[in-house]
Structures are given as structure tokens and as C-alpha cells.
C-alpha atoms as a PDB file:
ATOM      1  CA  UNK A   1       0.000   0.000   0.000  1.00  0.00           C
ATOM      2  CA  UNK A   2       1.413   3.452  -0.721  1.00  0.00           C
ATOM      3  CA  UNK A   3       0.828   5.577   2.230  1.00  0.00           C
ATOM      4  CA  UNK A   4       1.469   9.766   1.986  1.00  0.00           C
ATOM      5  CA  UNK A   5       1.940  12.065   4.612  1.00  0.00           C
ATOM      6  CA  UNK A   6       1.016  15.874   4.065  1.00  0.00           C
ATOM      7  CA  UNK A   7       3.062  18.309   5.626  1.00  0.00           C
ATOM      8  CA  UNK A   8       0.856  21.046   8.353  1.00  0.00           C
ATOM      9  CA  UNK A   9      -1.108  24.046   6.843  1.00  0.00           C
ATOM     10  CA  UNK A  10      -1.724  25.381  10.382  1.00  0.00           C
ATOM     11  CA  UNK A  11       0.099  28.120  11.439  1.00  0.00           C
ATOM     12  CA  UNK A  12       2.263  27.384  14.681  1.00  0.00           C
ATOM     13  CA  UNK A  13       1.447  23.609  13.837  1.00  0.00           C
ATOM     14  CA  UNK A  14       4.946  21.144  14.347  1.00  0.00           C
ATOM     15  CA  UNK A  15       2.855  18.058  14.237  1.00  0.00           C
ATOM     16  CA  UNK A  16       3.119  15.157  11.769  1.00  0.00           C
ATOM     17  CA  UNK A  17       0.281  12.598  11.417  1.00  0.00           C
ATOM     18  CA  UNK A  18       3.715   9.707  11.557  1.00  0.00           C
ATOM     19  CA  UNK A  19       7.104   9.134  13.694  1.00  0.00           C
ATOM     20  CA  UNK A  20       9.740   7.514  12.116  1.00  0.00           C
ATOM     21  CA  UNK A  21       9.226   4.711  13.986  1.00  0.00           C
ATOM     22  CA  UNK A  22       5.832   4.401  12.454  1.00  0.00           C
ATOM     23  CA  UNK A  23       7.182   4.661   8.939  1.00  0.00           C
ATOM     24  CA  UNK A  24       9.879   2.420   9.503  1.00  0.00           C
ATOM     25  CA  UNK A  25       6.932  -0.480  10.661  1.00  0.00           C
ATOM     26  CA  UNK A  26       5.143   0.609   8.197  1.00  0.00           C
ATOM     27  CA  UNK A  27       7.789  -0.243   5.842  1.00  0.00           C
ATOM     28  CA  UNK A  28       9.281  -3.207   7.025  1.00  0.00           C
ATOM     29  CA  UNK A  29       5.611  -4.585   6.333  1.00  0.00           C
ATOM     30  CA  UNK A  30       6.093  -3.884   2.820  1.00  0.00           C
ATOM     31  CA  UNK A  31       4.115  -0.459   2.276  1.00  0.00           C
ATOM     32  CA  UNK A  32       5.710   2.723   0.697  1.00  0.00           C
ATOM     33  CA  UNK A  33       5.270   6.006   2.717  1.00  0.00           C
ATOM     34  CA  UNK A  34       5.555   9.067   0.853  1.00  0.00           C
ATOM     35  CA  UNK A  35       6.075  12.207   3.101  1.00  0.00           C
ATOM     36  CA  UNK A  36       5.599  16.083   1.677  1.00  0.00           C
ATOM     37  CA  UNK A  37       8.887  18.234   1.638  1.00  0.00           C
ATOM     38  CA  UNK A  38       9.053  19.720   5.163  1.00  0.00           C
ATOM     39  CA  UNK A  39       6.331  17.759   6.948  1.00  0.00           C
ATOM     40  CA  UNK A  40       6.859  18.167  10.581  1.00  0.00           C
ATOM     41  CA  UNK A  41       9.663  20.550  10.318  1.00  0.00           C
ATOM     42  CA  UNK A  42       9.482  22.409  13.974  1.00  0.00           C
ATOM     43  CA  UNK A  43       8.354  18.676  15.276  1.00  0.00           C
ATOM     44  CA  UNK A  44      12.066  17.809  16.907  1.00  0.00           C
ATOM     45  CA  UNK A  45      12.597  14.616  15.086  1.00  0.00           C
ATOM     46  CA  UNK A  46      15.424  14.519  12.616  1.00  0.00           C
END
């Protein structure tokens, strides 16, 4: 399954719908997870 992620179109918002530990299960159970340019940008994780 191909799975996106959108990046925020709040103002102030640094919250992504996934953690990378979410995309990499998602992943290593075979699905493809696209993620917009600069999703979660102020969210910490790098």
C-alpha cells in the first residue's frame, strides 16, 4: 500500500500525522510512505 503524509497548513502547527518509527513499521511490512517536503519541520525529530 502506498501511504502519503502531508506536511501542516496550520500556522504554529509542528505536528506530523507519523514518527519515524511508524514509517519504519510501516515499511518493514512492505508499504511505501511518501512524506511532503518539510512535513513536521518544527516537530524535533530529525
Amino acid at each position: 500500500m502506498l501511504i502519503g503524509i502531508p506536511k501542516e497548513i496550520k500556522n504554529n502547527e509542528n505536528r506530523v500525522a507519523l514518527t519515524p518509527a511508524g514509517v519504519h513499521s510501516l515499511v518493514s511490512r512492505g508499504h511505501r510512505v511518501l512524506i511532503e517536503s518539510n512535513a513536521g519541520l518544527g516537530s524535533g525529530f530529525t
